[in-house]
Structure formats: structure tokens, C-alpha cells
C-alpha atoms as a PDB file:
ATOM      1  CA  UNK A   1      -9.321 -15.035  -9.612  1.00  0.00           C
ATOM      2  CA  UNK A   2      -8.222 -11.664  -8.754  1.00  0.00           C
ATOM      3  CA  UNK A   3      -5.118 -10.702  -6.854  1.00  0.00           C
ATOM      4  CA  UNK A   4      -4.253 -11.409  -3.568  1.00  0.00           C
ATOM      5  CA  UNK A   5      -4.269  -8.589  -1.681  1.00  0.00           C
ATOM      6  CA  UNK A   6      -5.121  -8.948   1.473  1.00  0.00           C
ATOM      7  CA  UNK A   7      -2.502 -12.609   2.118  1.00  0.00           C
ATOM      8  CA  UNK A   8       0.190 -13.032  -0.411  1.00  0.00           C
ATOM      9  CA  UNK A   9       3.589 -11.985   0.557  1.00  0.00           C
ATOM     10  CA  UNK A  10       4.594 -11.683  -2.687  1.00  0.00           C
ATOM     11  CA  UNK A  11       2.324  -9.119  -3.746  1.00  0.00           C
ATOM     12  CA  UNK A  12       2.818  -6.945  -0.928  1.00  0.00           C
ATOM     13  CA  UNK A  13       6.139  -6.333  -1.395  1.00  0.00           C
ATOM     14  CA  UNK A  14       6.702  -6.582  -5.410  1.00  0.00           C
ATOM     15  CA  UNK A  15       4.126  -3.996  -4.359  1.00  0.00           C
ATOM     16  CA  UNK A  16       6.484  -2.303  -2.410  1.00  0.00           C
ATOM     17  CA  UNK A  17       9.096  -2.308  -4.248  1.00  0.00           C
ATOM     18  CA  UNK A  18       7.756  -1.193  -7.677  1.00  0.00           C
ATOM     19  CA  UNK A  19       9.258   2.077  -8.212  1.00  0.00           C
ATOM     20  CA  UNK A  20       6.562   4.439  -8.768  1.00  0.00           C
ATOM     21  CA  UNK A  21       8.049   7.210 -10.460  1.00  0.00           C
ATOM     22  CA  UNK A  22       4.628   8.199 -12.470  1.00  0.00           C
ATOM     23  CA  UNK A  23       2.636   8.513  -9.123  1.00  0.00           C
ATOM     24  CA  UNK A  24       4.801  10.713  -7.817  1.00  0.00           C
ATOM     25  CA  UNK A  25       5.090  12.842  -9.766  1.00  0.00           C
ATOM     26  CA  UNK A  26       1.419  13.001 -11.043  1.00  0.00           C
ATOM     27  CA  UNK A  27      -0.545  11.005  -9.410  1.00  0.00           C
ATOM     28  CA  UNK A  28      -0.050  12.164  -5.529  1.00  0.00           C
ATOM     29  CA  UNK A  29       0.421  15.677  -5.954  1.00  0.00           C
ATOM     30  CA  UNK A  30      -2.789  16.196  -7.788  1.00  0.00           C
ATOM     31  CA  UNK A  31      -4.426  14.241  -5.185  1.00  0.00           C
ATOM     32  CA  UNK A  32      -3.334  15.709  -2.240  1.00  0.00           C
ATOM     33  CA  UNK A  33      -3.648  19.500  -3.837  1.00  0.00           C
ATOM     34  CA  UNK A  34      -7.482  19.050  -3.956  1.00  0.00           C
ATOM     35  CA  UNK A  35      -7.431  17.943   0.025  1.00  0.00           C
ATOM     36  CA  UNK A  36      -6.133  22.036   0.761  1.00  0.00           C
ATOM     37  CA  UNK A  37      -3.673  20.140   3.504  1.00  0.00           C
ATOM     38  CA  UNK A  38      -1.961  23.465   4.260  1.00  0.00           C
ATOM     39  CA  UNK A  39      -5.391  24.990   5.266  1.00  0.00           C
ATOM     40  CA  UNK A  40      -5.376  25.341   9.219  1.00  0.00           C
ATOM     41  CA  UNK A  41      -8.786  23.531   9.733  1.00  0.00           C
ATOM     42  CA  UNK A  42      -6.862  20.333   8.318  1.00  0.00           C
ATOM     43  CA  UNK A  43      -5.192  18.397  11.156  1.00  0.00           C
ATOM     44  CA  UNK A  44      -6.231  14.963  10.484  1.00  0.00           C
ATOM     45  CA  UNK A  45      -6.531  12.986   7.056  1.00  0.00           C
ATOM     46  CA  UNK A  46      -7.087   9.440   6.510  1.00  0.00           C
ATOM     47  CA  UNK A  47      -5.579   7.345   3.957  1.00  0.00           C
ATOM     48  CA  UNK A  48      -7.933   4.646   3.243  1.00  0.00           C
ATOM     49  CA  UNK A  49      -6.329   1.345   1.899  1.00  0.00           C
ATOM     50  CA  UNK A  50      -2.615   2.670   2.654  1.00  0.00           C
ATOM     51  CA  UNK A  51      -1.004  -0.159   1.446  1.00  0.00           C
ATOM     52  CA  UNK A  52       2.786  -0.148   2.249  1.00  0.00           C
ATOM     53  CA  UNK A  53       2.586   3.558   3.217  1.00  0.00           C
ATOM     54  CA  UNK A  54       4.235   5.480   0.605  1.00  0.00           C
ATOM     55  CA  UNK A  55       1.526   8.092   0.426  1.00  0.00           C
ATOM     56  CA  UNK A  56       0.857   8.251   4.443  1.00  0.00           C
ATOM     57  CA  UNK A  57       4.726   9.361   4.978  1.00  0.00           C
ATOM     58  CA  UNK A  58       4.471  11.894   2.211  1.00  0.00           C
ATOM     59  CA  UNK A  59       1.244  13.559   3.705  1.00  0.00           C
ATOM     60  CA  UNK A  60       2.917  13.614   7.274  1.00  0.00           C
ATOM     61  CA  UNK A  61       6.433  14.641   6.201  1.00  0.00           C
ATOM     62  CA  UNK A  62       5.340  17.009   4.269  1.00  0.00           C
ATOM     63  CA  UNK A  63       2.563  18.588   6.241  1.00  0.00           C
ATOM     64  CA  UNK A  64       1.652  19.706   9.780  1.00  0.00           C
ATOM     65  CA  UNK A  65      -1.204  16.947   9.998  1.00  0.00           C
ATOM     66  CA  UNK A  66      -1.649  13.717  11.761  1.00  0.00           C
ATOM     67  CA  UNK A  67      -2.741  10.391   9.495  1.00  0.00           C
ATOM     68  CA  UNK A  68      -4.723   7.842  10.031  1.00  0.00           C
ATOM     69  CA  UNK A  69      -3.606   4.868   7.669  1.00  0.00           C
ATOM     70  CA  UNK A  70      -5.842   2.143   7.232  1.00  0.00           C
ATOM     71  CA  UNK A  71      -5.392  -1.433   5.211  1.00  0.00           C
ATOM     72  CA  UNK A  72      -7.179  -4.347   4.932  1.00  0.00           C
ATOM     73  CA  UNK A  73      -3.431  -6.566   4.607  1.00  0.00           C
ATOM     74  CA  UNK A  74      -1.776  -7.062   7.671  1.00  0.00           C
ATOM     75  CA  UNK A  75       1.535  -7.570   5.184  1.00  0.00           C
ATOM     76  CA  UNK A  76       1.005  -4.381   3.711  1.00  0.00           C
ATOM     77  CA  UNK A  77       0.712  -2.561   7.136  1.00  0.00           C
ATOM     78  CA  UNK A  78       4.070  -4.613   8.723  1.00  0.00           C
ATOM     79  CA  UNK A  79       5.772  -3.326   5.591  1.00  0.00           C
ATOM     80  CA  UNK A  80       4.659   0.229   6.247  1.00  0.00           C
ATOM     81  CA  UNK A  81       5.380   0.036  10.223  1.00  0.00           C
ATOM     82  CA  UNK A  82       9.061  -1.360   9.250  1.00  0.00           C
ATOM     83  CA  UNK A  83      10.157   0.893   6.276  1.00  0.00           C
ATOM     84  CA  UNK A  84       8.017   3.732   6.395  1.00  0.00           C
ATOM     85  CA  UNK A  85       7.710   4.784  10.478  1.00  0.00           C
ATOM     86  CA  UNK A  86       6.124   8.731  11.163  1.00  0.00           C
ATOM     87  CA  UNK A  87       5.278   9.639  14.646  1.00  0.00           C
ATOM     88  CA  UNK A  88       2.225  11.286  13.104  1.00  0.00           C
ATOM     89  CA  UNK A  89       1.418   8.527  11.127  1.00  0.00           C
ATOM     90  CA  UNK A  90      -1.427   5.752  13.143  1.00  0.00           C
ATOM     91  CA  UNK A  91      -1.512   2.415  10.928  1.00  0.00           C
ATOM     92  CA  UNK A  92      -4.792  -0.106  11.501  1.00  0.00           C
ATOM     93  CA  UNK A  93      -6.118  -2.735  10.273  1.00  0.00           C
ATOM     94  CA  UNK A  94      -9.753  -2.995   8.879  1.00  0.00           C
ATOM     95  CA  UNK A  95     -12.198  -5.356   8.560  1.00  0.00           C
ATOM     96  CA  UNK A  96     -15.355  -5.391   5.865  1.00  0.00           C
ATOM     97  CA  UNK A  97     -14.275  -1.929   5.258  1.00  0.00           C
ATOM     98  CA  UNK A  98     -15.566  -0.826   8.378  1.00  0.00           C
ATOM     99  CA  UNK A  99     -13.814   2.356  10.396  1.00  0.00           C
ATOM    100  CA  UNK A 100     -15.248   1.139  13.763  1.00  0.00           C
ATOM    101  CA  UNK A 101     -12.111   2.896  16.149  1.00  0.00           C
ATOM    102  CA  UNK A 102     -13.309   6.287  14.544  1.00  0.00           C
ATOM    103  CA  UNK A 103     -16.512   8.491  15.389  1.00  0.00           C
ATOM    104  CA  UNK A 104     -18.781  10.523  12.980  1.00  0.00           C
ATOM    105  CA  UNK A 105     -17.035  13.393  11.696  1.00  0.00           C
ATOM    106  CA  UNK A 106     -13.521  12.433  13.193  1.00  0.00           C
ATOM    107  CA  UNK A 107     -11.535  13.910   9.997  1.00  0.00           C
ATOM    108  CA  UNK A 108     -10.815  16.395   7.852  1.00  0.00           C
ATOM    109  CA  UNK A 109      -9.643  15.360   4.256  1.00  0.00           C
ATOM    110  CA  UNK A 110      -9.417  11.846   3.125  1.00  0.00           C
ATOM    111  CA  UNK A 111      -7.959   9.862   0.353  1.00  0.00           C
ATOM    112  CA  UNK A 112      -8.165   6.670  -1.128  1.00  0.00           C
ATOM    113  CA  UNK A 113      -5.033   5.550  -3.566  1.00  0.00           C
ATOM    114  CA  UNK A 114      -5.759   2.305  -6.066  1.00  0.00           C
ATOM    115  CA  UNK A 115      -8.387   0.777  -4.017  1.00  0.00           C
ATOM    116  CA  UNK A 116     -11.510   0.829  -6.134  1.00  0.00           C
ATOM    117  CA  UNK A 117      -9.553  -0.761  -9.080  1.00  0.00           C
ATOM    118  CA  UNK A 118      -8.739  -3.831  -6.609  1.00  0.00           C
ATOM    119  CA  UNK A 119     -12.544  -4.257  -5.790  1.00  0.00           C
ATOM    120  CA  UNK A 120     -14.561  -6.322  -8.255  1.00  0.00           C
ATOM    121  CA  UNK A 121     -17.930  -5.619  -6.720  1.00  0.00           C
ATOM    122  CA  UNK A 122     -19.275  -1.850  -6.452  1.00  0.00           C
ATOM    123  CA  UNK A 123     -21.337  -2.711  -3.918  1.00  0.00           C
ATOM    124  CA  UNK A 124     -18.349  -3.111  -1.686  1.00  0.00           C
ATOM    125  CA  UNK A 125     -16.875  -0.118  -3.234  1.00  0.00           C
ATOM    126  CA  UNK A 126     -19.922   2.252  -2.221  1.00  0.00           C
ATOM    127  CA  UNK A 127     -19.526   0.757   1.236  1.00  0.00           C
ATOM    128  CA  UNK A 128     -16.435   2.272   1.454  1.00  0.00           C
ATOM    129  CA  UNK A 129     -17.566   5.656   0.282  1.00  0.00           C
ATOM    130  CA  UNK A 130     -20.183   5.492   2.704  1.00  0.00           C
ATOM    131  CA  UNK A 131     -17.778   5.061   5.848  1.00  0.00           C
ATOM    132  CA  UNK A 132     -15.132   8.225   4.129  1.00  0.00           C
ATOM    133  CA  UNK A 133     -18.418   9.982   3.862  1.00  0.00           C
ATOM    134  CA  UNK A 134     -19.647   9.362   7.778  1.00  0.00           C
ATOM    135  CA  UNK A 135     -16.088   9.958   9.470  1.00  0.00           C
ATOM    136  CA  UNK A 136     -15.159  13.022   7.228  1.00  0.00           C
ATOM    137  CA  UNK A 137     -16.526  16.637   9.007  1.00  0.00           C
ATOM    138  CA  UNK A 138     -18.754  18.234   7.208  1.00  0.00           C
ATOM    139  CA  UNK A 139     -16.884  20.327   5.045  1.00  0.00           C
ATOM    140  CA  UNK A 140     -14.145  17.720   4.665  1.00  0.00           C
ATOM    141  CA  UNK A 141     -12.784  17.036   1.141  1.00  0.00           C
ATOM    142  CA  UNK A 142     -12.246  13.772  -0.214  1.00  0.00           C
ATOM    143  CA  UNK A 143      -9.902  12.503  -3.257  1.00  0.00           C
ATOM    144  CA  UNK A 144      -9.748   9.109  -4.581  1.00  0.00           C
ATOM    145  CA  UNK A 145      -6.539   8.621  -7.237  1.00  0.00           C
ATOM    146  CA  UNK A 146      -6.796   5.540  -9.671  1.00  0.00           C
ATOM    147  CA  UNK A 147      -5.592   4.302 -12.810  1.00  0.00           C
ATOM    148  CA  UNK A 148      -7.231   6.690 -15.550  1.00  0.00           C
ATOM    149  CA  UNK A 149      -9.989   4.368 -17.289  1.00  0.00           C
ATOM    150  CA  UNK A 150      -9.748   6.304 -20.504  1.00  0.00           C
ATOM    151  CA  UNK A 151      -6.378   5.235 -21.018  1.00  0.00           C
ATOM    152  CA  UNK A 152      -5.727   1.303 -20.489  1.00  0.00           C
ATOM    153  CA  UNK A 153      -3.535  -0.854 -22.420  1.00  0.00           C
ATOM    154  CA  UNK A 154      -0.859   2.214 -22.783  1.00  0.00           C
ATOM    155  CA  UNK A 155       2.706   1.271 -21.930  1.00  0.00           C
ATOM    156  CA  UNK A 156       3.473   3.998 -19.390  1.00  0.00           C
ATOM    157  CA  UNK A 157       7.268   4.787 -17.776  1.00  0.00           C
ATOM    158  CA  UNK A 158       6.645   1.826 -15.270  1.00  0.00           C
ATOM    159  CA  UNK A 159       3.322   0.567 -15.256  1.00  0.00           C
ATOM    160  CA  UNK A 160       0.626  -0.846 -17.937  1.00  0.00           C
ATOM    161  CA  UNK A 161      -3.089  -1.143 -16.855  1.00  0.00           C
ATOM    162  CA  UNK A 162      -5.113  -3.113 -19.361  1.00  0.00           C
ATOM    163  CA  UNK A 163      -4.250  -4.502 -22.707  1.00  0.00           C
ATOM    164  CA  UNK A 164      -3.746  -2.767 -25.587  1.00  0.00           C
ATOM    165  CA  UNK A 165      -6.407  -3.036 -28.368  1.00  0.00           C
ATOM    166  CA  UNK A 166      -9.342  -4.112 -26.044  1.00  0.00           C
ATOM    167  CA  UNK A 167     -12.339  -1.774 -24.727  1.00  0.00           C
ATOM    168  CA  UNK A 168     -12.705  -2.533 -21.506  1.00  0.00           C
ATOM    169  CA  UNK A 169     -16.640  -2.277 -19.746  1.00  0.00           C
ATOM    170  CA  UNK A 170     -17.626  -2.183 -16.221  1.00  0.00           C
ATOM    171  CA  UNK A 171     -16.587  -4.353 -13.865  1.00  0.00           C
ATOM    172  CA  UNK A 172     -14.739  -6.423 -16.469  1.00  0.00           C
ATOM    173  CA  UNK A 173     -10.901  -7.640 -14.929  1.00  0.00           C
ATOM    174  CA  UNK A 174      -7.828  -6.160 -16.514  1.00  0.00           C
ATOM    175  CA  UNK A 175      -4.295  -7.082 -16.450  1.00  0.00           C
ATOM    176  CA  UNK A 176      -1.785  -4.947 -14.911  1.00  0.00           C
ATOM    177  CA  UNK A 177       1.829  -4.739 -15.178  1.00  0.00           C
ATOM    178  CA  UNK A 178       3.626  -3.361 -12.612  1.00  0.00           C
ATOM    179  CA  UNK A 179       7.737  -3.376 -13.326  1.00  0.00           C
ATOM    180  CA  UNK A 180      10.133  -4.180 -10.701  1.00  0.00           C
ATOM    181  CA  UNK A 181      13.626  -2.759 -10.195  1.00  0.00           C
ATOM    182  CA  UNK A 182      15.345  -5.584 -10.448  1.00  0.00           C
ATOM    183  CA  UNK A 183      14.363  -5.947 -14.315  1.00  0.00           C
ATOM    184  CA  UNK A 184      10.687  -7.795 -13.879  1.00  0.00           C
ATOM    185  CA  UNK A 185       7.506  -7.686 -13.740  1.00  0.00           C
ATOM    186  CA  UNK A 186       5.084  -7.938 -11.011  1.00  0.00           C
ATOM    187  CA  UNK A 187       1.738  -8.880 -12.640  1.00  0.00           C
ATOM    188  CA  UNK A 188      -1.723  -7.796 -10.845  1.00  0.00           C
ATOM    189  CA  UNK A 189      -5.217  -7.911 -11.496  1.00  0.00           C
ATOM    190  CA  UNK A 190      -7.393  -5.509 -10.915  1.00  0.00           C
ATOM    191  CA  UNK A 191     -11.125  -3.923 -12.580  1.00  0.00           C
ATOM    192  CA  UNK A 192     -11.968  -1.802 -14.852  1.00  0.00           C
ATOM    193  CA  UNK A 193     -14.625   1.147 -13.636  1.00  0.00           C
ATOM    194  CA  UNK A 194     -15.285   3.798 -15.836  1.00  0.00           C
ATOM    195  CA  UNK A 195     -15.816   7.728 -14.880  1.00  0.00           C
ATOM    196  CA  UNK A 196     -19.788   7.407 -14.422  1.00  0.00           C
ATOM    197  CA  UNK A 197     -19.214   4.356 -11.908  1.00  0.00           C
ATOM    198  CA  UNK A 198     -16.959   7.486  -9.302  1.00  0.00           C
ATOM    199  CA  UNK A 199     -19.216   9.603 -10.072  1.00  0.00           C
ATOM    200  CA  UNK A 200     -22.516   7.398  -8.898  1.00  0.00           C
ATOM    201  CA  UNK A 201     -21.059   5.881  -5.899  1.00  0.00           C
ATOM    202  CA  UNK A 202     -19.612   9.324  -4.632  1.00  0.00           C
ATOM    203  CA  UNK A 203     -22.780  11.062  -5.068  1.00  0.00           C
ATOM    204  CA  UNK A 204     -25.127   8.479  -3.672  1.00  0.00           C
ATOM    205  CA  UNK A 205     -22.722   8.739  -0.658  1.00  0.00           C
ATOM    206  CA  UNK A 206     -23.615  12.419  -0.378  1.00  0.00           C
ATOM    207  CA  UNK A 207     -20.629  14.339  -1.787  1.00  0.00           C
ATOM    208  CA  UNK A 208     -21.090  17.622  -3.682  1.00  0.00           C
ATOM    209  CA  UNK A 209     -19.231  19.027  -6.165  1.00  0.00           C
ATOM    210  CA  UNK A 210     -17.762  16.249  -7.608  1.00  0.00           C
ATOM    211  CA  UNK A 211     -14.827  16.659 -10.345  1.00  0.00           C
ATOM    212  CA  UNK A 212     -12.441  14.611 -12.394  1.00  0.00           C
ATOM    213  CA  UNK A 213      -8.940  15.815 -13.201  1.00  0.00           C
ATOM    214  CA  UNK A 214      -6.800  13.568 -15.220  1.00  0.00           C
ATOM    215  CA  UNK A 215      -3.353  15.328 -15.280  1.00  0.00           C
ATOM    216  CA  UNK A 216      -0.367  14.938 -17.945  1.00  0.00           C
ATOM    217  CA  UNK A 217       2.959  15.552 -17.457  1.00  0.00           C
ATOM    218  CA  UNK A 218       3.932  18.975 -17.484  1.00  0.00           C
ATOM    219  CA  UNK A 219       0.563  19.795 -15.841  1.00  0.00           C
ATOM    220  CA  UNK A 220       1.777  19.601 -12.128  1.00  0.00           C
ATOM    221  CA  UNK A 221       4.582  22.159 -11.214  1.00  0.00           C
ATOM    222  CA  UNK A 222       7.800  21.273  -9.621  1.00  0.00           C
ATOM    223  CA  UNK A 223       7.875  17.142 -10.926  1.00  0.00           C
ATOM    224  CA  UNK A 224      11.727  17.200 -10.585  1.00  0.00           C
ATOM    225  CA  UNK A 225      11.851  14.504 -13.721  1.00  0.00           C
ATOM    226  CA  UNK A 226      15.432  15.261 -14.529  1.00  0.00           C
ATOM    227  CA  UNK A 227      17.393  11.611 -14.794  1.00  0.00           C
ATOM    228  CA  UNK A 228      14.318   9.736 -14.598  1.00  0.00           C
ATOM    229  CA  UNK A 229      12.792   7.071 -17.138  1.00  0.00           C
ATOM    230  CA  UNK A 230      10.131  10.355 -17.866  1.00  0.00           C
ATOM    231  CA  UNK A 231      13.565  12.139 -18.829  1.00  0.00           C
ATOM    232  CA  UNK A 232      13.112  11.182 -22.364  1.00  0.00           C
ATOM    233  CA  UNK A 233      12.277  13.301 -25.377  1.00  0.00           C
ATOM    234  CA  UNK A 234       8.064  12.354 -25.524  1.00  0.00           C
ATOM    235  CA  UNK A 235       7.238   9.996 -22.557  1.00  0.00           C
ATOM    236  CA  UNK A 236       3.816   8.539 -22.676  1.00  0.00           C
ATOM    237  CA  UNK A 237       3.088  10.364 -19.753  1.00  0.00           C
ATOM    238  CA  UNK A 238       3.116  13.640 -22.027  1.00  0.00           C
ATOM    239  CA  UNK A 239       0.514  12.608 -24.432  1.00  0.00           C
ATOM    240  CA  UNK A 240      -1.862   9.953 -22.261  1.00  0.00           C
ATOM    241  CA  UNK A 241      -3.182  10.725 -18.366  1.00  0.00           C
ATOM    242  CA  UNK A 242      -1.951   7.575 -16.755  1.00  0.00           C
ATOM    243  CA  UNK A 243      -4.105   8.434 -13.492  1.00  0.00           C
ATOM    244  CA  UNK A 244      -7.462   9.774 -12.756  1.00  0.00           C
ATOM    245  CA  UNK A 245      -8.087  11.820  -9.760  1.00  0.00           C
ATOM    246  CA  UNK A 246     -11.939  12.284  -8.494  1.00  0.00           C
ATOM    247  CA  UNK A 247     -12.794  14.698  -5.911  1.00  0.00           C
ATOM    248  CA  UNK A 248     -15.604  15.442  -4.015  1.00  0.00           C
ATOM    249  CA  UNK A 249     -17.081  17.179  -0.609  1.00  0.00           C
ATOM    250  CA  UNK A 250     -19.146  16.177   2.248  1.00  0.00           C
END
């Protein structure tokens, strides 16, 4: 059985509290680069599958748009109201992955962080796309950011996706190791989905120009490492993209 993310308690918020130092400093900033926030055309974004809302306060704290954060876990979204409050940030809940409160066309970037990793049927996952795809102007950019799939089973600076030695295929359910400040470990389970399976259910959805970008450390200006646990002489971080970042536009 795969995690529990939509009713455990304990999820959400070892969730919230894993310290993720890696994301931040590759992971979100290559994501949000590719959605061109500073352009003046973008004044609305959605995060799809916000989670606790980590990556909603960044976008509206540290840009001049409005953000429409959606979840599927009414735990995650509490959590996100409580600790992480923007008055440009608008959390809902979802159901079936459907983005009923919003019209055709009502956005102009989107971004969806560790969600297709959590969903064990692509069928689901290509509804998703679909829905980014009809609310996103045309024009609009879209960037999903997920675990890179060429890299599982590598011990990164807080995180491990997959175990080491075996070659993962489609669909098949990985093990993920997630650890917590207070000196555990949170374990998950999520999917494995290789580059093609992005690539298919983005284009079927009708987005051009799709790319991959699967940065290392040192790749992304400004990552303000200094004291960190990536403050060490070779980090794995260096050597192994922990995160792949897909883009595409509508």
C-alpha cells in the first residue's frame, strides 16, 4: 500500500518538518526560473498539490503574483494556513483532481512539486495535466519538479528515493527516505516514472516545447550553501541530479 497522503497526520507533518535543504536550493529555483514569474503578463500561478505550502510562500514572497494553492489533504492545507499564511496566497481543497472554482484560461504559470511520484496510476496523472493544461492561458508555462528518475537509490544531503542497486521500471513503487530534524527518518512511498512517461502525458495534454533540466549543484546561482549539510568537500548533490524539472507550454 502506498502512502497516506491524503489522511495520515503523521505524514503530513514529518512532511512538514523534513528539512529540505536540497529543494531549495535546486529543486525550486530551477522550477520557478522556467515559469518567467518576473514577466509582467504573470499575475497568477497555481501550485498544484501544495502540500504544506513551502513553495506557495516562496512564489508570493518573493514575487508580485497572487497563488492559487491547491491539495488534495485537508492536513496538509491546515498546516499551510497555520505556519505558512500570505495574503496573496488562496489555499483549496480538491477533489478527483478536478479545478472546478477556476475557469478556462484563469492562469498564467503553473507548477506541480512531487505529485506525480505519489500517483501510482498515469491515468490519474494525465488527468491532472489535462486540468493545468485547460486553466493555464494560452501562452502560460508550466513546470512540474520531481525526484530525478535517473538517479534513485543515491543517498543525497537529506533525502534517498529508491534503493540502491535496483533498476527501477514504470510504475513500479520505490522507497523513500525522507530525514527528520530530530535525528529520524520519515519513510514514504512513492513510484517510479521515467523521463518518456513526462514527456507522453505532457504532450498528449497539448504542451509544446517540452524540456528536461536536471540541475547539479553549482548549476543554480546564488544557493547560499555555506554551513549547510551541502557544505562539505563533494556532496552527492555535486556529482548526481537529485531532482528533475520538466517544462512545457500551452
Amino acid at each position: 500500500m502506498g502512502t497516506d497522503w491524503k489522511h495520515s497526520a503523521t505524514v503530513a507533518e514529518g512532511f512538514d518538518a523534513y528539512d529540505d535543504l536540497p529543494e531549495r536550493v535546486l529543486g525550486y529555483p530551477t522550477a520557478l526560473a522556467q515559469l518567467r514569474l518576473d514577466d509582467p503578463d504573470v499575475r497568477t500561478v497555481l501550485d498544484y498539490g501544495c502540500g504544506p505550502g513551502k513553495v506557495a510562500l516562496r512564489v508570493a514572497s518573493g514575487h508580485d503574483v497572487d497563488v492559487v494553492a491547491v491539495d488534495i489533504a485537508e492536513r496538509m492545507l491546515q498546516i499551510a494556513r497555520r505556519n505558512r499564511p500570505h495574503p496573496r496566497v488562496d489555499h483549496h481543497l480538491v477533489e478527483s483532481g478536478k479545478l472546478a472554482f477556476l475557469p478556462d484560461g484563469a492562469v498564467d504559470a503553473a507548477l506541480t512539486c512531487y505529485v506525480f511520484i505519489n500517483i501510482g496510476d498515469p491515468d490519474v496523472i494525465s488527468g491532472i495535466v489535462a486540468e493545468v493544461y485547460r486553466v493555464l492561458r494560452p501562452g502560460g508555462r508550466y513546470a512540474v519538479l520531481d525526484t530525478n528518475p535517473d538517479t534513485t537509490g543515491i543517498d543525497f544531503s537529506t533525502f534517498r528515493s529508491g534503493e540502491p542497486g535496483v533498476a527501477y521500471v514504470a510504475g513500479q513503487r520505490r522507497q523513500v527516505l525522507l530525514n527528520q530534524p530530530s535525528g529520524g527518518v520519515l519513510e514514504l512511498s512513492d513510484y517510479h516514472w521515467p523521463r518518456s512517461t513526462y514527456a507522453d502525458v505532457l504532450t498528449a495534454a497539448g504542451f509544446t516545447s517540452v524540456e528536461f533540466i536536471a540541475p547539479l549543484l553549482g548549476d543554480v546561482p546564488g544557493s547560499g550553501i555555506a554551513g549547510t549539510l551541502l557544505d562539505t568537500e563533494r556532496p552527492a548533490e555535486a556529482d548526481n541530479a537529485p531532482f528533475l524539472v520538466v517544462t512545457g507550454v500551452k
